[in-house]
Protein backbone atom coordinates (compact mmCIF):
# COMPACT_ATOMS: atom_id res chain seq x y z
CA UNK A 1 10.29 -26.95 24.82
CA UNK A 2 12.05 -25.25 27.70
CA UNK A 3 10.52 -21.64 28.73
CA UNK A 4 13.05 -19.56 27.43
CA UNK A 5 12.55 -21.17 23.83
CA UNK A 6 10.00 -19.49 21.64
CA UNK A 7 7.89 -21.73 19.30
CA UNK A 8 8.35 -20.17 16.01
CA UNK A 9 5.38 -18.76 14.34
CA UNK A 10 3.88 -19.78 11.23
CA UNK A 11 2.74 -16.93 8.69
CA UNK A 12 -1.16 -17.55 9.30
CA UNK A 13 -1.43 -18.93 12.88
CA UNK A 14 -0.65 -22.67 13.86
CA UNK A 15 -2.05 -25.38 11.30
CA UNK A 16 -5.54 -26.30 11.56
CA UNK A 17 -6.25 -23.11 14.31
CA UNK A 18 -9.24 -21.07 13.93
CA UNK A 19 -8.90 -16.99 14.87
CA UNK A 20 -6.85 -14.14 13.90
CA UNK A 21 -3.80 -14.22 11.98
CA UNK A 22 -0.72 -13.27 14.32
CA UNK A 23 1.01 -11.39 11.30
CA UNK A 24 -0.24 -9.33 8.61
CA UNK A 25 0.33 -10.60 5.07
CA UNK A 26 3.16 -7.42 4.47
CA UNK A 27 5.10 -7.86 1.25
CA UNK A 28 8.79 -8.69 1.09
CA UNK A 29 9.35 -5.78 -1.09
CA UNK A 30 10.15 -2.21 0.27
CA UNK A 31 7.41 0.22 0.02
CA UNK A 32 9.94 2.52 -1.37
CA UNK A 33 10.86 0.19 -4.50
CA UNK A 34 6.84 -0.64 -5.26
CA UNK A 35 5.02 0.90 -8.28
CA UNK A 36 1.79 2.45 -7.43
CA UNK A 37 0.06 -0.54 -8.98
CA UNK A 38 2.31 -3.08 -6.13
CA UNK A 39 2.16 -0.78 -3.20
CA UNK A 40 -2.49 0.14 -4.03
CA UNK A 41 -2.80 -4.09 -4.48
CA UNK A 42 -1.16 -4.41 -0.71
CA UNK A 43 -2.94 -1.27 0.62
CA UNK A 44 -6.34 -2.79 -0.81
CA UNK A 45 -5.32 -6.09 0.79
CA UNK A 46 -4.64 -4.68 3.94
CA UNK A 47 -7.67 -2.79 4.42
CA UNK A 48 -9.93 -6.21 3.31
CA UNK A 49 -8.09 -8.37 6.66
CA UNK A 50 -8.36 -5.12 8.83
CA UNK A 51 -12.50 -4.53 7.67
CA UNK A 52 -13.12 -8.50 8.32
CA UNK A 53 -11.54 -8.46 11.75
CA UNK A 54 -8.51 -10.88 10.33
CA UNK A 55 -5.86 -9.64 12.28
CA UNK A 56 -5.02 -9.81 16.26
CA UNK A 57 -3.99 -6.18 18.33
CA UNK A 58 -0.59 -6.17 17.47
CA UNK A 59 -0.93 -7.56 13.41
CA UNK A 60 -3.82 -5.13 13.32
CA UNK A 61 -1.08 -1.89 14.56
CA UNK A 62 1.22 -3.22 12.13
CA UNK A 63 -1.16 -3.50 9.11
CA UNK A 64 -2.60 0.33 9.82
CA UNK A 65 1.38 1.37 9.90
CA UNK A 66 2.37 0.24 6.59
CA UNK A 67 -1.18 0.72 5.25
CA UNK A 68 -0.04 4.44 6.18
CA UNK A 69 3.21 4.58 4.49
CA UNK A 70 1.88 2.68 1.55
CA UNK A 71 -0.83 5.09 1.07
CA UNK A 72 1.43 7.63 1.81
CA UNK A 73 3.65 5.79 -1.42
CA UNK A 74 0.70 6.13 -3.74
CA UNK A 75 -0.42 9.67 -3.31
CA UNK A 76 3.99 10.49 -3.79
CA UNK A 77 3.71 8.45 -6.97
CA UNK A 78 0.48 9.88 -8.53
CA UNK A 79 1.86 13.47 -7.60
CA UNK A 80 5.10 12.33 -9.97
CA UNK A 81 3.07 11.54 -12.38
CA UNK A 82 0.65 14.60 -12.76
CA UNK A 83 4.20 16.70 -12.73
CA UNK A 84 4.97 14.65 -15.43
CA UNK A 85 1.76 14.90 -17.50
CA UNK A 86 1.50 17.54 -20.12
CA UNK A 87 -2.04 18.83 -21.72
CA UNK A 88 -2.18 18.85 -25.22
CA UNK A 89 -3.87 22.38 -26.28
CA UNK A 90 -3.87 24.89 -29.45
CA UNK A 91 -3.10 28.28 -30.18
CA UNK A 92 -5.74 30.52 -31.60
CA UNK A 93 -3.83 29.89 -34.53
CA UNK A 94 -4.09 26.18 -34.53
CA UNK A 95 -0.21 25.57 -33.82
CA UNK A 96 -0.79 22.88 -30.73
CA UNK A 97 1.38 23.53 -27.44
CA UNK A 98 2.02 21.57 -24.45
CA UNK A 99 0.49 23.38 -21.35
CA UNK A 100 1.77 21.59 -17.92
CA UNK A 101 -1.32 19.92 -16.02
CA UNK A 102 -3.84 21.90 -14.16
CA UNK A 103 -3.87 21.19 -10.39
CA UNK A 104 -7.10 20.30 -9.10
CA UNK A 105 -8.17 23.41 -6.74
């Protein structure tokens, strides 16, 4: 290879290398088009190669970034949801009534 071509980089290092990772195992999928179930299994995923040191400098910057915005995702989409939630309750009556749900204080 001449020095101006780059050797192209395989998803978890070079074959047969020990160390860190050069890039962090970040879906294909836009955070904005996960469910909360998608975007908290790549969060959790993230945080496992960060805690075991799987990751080089600039993998590691990457994986806290869109460990950010996914976690960012997930606290959007559980606030949707408690809007959406209604509490079943009753009258003194008995008739039942939806009450919207109680934000935690």
């Amino acid at each position: 290879m001449s020095k101006n071509e780059r050797r192209p980089v395989e998803p978890n290092g070079p074959a047969g290398s020990a160390g860190a990772s050069q890039e962090p195992a970040a879906g294909d999928k836009p955070i904005a088009a996960m469910s909360f179930e998608e975007a908290i299994a790549e969060l959790e995923a993230l945080v496992q190669k960060l805690e075991r040191g799987q990751l080089d400098l600039e993998a590691s910057i990457a994986a806290y970034e869109r460990g950010t915005a996914l976690r960012r995702h997930c606290a959007e989409k559980l606030r949707e949801a408690e809007l959406r939630v209604e509490k079943l309750s009753f009258e003194r009556d008995g008739t039942p009534k939806l009450e919207p749900f109680a934000e935690r204080s």
